[in-house]
N, C-alpha and C. Protein backbone atom coordinates (compact mmCIF):
# COMPACT_ATOMS: atom_id res chain seq x y z
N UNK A 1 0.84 -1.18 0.00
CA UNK A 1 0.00 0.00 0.00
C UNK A 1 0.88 1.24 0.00
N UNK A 2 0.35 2.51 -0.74
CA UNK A 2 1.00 3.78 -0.66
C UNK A 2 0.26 4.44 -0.63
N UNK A 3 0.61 5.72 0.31
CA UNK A 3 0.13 6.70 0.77
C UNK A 3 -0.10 7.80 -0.36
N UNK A 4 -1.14 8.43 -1.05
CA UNK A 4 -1.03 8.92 -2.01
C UNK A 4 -0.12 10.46 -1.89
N UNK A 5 0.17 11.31 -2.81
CA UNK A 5 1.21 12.05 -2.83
C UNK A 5 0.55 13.61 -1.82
N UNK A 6 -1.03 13.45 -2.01
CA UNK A 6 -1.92 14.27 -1.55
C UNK A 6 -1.59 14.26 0.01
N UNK A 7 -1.54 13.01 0.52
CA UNK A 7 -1.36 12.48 2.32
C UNK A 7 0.05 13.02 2.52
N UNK A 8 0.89 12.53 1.71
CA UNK A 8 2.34 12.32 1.87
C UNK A 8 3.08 14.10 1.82
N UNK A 9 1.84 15.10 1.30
CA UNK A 9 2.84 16.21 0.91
C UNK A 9 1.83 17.16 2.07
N UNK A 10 0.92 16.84 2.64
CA UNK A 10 0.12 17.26 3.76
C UNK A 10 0.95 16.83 4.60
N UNK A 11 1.15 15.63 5.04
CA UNK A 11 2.38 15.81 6.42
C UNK A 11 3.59 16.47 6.13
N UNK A 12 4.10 16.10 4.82
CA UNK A 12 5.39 17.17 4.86
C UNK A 12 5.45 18.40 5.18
N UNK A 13 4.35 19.17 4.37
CA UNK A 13 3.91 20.46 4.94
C UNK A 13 3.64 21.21 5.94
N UNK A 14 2.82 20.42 6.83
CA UNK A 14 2.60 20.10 8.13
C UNK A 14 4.15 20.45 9.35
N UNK A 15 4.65 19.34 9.14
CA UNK A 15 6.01 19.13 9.68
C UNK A 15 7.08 20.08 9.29
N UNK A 16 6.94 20.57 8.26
CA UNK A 16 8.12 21.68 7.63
C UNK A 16 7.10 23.01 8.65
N UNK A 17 5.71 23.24 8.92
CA UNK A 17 5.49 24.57 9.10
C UNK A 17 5.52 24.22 11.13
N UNK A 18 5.45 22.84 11.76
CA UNK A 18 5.74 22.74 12.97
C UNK A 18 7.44 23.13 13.39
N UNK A 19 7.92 23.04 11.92
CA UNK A 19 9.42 23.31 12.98
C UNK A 19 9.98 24.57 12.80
N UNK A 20 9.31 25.15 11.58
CA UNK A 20 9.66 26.54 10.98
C UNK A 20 8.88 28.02 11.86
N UNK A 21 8.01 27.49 11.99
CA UNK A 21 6.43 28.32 12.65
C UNK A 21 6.27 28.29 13.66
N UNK A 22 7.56 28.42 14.82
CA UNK A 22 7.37 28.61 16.24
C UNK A 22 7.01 29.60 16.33
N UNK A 23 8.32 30.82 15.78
CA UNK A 23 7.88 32.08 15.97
C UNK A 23 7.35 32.91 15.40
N UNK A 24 6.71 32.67 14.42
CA UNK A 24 6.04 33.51 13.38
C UNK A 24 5.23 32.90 11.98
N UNK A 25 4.49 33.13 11.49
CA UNK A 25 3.41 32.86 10.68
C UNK A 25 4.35 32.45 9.44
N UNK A 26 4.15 30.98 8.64
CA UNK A 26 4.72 30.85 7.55
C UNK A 26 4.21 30.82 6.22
N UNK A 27 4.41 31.00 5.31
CA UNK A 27 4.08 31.15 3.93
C UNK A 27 4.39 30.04 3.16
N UNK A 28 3.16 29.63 2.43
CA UNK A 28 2.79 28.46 1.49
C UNK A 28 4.16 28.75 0.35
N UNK A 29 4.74 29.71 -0.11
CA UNK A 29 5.93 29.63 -0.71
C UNK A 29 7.24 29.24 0.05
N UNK A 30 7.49 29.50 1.37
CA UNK A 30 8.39 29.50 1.86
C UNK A 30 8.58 27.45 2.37
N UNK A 31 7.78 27.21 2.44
CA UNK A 31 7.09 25.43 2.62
C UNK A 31 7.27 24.96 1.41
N UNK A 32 6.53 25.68 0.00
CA UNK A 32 7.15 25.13 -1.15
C UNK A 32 8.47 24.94 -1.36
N UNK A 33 9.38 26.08 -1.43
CA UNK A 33 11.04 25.91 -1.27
C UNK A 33 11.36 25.17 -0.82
N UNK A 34 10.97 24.70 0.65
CA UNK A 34 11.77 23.44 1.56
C UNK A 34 11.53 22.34 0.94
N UNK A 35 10.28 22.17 1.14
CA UNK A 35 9.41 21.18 0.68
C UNK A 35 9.63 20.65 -1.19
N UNK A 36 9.73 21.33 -2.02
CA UNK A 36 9.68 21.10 -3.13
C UNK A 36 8.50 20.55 -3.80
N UNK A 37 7.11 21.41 -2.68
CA UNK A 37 5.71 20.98 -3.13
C UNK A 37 5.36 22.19 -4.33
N UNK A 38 4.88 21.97 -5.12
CA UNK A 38 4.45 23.01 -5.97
C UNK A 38 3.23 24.04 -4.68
N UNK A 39 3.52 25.50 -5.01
CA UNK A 39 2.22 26.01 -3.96
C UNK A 39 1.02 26.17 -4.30
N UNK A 40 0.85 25.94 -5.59
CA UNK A 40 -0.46 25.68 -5.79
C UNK A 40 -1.08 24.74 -5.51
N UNK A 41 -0.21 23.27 -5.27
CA UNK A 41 -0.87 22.00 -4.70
C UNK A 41 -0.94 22.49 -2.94
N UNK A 42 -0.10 23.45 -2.64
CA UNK A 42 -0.04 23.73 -0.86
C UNK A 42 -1.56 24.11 -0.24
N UNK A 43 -2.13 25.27 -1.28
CA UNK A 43 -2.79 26.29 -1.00
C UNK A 43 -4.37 25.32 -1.10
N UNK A 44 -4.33 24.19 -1.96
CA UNK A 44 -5.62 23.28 -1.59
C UNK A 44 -5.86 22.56 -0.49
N UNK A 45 -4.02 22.10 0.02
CA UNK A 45 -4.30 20.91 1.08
C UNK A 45 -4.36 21.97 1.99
N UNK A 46 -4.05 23.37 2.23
CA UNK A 46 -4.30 23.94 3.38
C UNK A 46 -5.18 24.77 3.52
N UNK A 47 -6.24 24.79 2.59
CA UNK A 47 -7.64 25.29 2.38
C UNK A 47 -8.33 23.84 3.09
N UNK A 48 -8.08 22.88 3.22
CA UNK A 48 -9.18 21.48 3.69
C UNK A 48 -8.11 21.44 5.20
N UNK A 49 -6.66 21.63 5.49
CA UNK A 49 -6.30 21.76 6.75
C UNK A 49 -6.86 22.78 7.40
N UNK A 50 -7.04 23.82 7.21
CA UNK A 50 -8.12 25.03 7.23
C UNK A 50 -9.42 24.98 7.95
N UNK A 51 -9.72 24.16 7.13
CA UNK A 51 -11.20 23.45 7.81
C UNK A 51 -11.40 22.74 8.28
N UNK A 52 -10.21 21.44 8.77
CA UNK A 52 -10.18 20.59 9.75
C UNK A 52 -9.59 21.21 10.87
N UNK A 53 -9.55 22.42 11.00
CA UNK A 53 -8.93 23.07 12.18
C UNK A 53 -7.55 22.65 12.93
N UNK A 54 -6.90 22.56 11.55
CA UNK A 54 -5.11 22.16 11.79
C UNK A 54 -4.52 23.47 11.89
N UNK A 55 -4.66 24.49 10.57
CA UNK A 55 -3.89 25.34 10.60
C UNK A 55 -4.64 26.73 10.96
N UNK A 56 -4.20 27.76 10.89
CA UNK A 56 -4.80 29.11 11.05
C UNK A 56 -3.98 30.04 10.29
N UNK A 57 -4.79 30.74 9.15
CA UNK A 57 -3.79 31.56 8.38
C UNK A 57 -4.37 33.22 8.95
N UNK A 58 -2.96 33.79 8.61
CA UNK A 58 -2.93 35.19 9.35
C UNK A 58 -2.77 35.94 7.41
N UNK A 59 -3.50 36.72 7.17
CA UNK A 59 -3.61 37.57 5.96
C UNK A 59 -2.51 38.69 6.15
N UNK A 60 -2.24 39.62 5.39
CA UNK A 60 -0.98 40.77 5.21
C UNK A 60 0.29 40.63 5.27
N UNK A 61 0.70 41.80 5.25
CA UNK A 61 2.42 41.71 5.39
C UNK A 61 2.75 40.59 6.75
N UNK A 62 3.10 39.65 7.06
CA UNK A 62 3.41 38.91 7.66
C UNK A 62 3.12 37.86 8.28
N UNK A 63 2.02 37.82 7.02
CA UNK A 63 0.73 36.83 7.29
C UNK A 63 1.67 35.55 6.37
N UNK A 64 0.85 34.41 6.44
CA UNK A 64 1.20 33.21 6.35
C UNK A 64 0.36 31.87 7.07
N UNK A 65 0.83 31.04 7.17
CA UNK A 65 0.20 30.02 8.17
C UNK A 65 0.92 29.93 9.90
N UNK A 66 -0.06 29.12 10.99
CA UNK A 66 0.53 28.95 11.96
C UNK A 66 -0.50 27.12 12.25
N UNK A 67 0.40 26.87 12.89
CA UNK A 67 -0.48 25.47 13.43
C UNK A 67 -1.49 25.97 14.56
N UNK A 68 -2.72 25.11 14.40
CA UNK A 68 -3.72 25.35 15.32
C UNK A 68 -3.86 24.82 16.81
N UNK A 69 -2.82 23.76 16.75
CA UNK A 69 -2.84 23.51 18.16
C UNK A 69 -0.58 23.16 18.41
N UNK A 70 -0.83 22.70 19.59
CA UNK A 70 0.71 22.05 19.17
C UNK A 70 1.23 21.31 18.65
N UNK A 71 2.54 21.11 18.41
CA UNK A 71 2.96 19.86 17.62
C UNK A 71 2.37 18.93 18.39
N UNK A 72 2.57 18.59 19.38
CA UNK A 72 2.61 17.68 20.37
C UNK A 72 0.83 17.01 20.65
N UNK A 73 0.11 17.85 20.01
CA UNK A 73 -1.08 17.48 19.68
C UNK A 73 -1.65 17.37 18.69
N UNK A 74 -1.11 17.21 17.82
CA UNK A 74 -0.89 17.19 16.55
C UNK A 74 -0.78 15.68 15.44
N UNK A 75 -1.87 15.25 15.43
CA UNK A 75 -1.73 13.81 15.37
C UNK A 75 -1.39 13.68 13.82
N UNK A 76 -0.53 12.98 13.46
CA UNK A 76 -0.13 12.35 11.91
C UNK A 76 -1.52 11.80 11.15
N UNK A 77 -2.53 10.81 11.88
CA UNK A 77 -4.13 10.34 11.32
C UNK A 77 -4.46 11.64 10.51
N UNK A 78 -4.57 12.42 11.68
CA UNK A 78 -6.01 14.14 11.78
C UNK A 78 -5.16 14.68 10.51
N UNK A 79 -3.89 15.01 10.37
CA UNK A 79 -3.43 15.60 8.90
C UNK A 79 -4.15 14.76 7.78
N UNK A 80 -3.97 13.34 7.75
CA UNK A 80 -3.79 12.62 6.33
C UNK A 80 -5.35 12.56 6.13
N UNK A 81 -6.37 12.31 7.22
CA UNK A 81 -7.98 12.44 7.03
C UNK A 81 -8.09 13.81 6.67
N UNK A 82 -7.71 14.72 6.73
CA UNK A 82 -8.44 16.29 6.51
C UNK A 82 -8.01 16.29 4.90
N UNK A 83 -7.18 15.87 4.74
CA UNK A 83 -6.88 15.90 3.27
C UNK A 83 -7.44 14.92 2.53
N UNK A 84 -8.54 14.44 3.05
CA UNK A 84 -9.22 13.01 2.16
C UNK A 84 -8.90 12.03 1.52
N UNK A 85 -7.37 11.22 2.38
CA UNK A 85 -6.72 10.50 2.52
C UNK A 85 -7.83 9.07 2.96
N UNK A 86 -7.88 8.57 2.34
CA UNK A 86 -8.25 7.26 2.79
C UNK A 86 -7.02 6.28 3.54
N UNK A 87 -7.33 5.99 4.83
CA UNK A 87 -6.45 5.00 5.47
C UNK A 87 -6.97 3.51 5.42
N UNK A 88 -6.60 3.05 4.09
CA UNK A 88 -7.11 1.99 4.08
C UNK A 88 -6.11 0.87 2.79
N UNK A 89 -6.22 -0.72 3.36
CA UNK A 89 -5.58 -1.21 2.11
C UNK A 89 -6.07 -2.23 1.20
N UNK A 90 -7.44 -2.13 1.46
CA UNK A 90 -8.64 -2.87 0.80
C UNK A 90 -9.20 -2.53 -0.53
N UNK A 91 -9.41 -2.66 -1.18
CA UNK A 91 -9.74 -2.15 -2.92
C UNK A 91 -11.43 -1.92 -2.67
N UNK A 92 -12.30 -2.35 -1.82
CA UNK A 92 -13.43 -2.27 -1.64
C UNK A 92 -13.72 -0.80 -1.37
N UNK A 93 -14.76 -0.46 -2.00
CA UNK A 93 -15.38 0.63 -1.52
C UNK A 93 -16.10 0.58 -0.29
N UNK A 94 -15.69 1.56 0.90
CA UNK A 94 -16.12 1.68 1.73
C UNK A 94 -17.89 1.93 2.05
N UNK A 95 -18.35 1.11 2.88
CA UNK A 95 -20.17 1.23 2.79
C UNK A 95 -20.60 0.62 1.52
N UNK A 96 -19.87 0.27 0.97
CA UNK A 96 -20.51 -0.74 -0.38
C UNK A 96 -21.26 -1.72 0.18
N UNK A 97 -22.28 -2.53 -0.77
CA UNK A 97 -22.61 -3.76 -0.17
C UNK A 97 -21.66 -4.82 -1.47
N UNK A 98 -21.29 -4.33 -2.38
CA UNK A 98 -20.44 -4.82 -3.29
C UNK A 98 -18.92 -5.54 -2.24
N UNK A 99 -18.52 -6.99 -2.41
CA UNK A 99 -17.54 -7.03 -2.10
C UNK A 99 -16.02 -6.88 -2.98
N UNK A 100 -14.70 -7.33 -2.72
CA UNK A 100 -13.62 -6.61 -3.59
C UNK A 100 -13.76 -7.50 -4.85
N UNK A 101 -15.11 -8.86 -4.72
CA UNK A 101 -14.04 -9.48 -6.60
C UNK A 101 -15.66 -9.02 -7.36
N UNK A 102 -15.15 -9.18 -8.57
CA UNK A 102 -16.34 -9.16 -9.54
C UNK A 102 -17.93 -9.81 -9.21
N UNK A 103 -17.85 -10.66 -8.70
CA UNK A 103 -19.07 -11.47 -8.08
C UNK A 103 -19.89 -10.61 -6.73
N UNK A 104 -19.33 -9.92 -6.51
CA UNK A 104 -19.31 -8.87 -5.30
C UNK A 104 -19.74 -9.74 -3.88
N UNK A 105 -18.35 -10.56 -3.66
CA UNK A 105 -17.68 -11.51 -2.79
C UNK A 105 -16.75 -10.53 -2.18
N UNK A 106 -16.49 -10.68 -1.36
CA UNK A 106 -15.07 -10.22 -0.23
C UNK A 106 -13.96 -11.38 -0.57
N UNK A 107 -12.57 -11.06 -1.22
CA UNK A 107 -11.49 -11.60 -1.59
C UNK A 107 -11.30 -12.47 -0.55
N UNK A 108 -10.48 -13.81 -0.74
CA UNK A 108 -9.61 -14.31 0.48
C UNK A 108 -9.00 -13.57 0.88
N UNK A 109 -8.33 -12.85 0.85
CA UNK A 109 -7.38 -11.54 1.75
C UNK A 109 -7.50 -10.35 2.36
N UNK A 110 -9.21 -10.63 2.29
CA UNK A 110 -9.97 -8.88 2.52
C UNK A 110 -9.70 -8.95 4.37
N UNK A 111 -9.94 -9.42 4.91
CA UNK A 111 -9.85 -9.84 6.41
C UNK A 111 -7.74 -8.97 6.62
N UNK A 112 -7.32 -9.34 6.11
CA UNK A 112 -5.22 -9.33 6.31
C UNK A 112 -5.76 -7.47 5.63
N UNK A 113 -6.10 -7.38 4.19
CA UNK A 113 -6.05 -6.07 3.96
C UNK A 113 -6.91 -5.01 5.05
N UNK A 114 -8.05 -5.30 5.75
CA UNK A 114 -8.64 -4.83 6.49
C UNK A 114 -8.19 -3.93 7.21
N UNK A 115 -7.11 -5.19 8.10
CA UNK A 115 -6.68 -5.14 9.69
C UNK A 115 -5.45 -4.36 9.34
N UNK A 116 -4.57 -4.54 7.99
CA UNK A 116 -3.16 -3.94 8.10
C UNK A 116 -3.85 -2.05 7.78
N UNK A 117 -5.11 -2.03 7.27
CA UNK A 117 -5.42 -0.41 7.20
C UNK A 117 -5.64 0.48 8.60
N UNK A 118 -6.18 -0.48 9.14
CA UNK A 118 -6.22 -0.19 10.96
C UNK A 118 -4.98 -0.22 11.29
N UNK A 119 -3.85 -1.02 10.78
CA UNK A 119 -2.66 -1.13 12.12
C UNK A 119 -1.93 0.31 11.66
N UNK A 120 -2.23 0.72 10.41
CA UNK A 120 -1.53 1.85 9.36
C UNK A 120 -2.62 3.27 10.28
N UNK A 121 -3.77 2.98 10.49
CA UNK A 121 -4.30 4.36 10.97
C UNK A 121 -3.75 4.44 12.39
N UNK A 122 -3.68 2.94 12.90
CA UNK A 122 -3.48 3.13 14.74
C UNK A 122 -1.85 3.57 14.99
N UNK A 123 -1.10 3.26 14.11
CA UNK A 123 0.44 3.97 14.02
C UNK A 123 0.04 5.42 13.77
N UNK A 124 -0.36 5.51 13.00
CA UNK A 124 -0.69 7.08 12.50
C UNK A 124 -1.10 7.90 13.28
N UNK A 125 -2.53 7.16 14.61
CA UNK A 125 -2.94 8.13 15.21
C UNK A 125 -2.19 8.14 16.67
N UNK A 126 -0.94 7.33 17.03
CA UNK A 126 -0.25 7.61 17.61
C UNK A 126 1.22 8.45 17.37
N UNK A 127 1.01 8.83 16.31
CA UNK A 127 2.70 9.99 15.94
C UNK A 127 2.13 10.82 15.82
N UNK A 128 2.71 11.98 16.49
CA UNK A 128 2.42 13.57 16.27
C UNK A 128 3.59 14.22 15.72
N UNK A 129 3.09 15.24 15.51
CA UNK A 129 4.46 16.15 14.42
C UNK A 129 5.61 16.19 15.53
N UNK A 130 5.16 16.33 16.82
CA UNK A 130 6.70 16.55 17.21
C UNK A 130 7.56 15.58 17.53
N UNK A 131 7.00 14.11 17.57
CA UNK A 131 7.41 12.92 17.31
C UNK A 131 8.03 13.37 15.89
N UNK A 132 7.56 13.53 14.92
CA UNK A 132 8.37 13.61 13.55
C UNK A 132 9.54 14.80 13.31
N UNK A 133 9.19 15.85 14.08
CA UNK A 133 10.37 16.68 13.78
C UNK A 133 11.07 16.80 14.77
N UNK A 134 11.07 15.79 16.04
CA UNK A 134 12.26 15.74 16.75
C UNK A 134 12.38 14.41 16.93
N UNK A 135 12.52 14.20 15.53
CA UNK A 135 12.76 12.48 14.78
C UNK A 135 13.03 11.12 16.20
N UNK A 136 11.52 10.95 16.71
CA UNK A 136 11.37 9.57 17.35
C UNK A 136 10.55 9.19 16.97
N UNK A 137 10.79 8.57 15.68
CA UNK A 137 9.23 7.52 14.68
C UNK A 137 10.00 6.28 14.38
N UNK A 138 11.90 6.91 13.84
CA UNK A 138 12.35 5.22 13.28
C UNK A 138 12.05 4.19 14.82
N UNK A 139 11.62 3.13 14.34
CA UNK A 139 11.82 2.36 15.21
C UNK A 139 10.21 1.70 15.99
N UNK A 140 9.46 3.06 16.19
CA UNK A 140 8.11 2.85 16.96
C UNK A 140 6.89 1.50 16.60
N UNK A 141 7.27 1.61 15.09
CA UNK A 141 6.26 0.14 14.76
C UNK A 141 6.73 -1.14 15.46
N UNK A 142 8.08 -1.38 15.60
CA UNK A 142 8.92 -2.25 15.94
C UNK A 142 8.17 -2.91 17.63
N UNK A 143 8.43 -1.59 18.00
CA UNK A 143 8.01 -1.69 19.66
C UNK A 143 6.56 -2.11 19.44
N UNK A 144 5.69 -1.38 18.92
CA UNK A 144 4.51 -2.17 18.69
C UNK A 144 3.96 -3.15 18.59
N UNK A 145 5.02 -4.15 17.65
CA UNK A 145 4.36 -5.37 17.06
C UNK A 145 5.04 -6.28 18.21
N UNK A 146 6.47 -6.09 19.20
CA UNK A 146 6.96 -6.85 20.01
C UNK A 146 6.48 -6.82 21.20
N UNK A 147 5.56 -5.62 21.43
CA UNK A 147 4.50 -5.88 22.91
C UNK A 147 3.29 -6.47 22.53
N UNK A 148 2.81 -6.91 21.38
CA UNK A 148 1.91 -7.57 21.18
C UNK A 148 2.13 -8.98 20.71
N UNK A 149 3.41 -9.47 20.63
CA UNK A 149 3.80 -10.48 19.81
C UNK A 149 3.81 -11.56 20.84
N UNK A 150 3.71 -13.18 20.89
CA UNK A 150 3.63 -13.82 22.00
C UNK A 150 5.10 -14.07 22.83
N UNK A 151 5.14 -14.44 23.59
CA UNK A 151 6.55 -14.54 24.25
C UNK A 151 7.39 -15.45 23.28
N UNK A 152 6.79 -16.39 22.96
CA UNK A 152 6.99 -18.12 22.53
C UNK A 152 7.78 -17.15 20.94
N UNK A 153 7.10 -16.44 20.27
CA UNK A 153 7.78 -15.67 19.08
C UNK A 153 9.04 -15.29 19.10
N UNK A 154 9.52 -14.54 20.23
CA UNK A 154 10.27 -13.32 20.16
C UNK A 154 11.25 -14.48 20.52
């Protein structure tokens, strides 16, 4: 599964304006530069961050963006959903009564694709930006899967 470029350039954005935007309001060009997002793709995902009440933009000379709450509250999920990110690794349409094959059956593998879209949102809705920009993420799935794993495994 991959995160589409829409999810993937919303957290970057995100994370470039949590570490840049302590002290002052940042600009969808100045995020493009770092970032190497085009700002016209910036100015949509942060028109829908906007309205998921992530960011807060300040208008005029020194206007720009600021984050709406802290990094530290700041969940990695709440970015990639406001941008209409589907967290999921199932081919089924969600609320369908259609299942994933032509016969509109649920695949042998729909159950494994299900659960790995949950384990992908429940990582997600445990990292916050300041987990990401004061880089403690390598590693965290790891710990995850070994407190849940049986003794007899490890």
């Amino acid at each position: 599964m991959k995160l589409s470029t829409r999810g993937r350039y919303a957290v970057m954005a995100m994370a470039d304006l949590a570490k840049a935007g302590q002290a002052r309001p940042v600009t969808l060009a100045e995020i493009a530069g770092r970032q190497a997002i085009p700002a016209a793709y910036l100015e949509q995902l942060f028109g829908k961050l906007g309205r998921a009440g992530l960011v807060v933009g300040a208008r005029g000379p020194g206007g720009g963006y600021r984050l709406a709450r802290a990094p530290a509250e700041t969940h990695i999920a709440d970015i990639v959903l406001a941008v209409d990110e589907p967290i999921k690794a199932t081919r089924c349409t969600d609320g369908s009564a259609e299942g994933c094959l032509m016969a509109g059956e649920r695949c042998l593998t729909h159950d494994l694709w299900e659960e790995l879209g949950r384990q992908i949102h429940g990582f997600l809705a445990e990292v916050t930006l300041a987990d990401v920009i004061e880089k403690r993420v390598r590693g965290r799935a790891g710990t995850r899967a070994e407190a849940r794993a049986p003794a007899i495994a490890r």
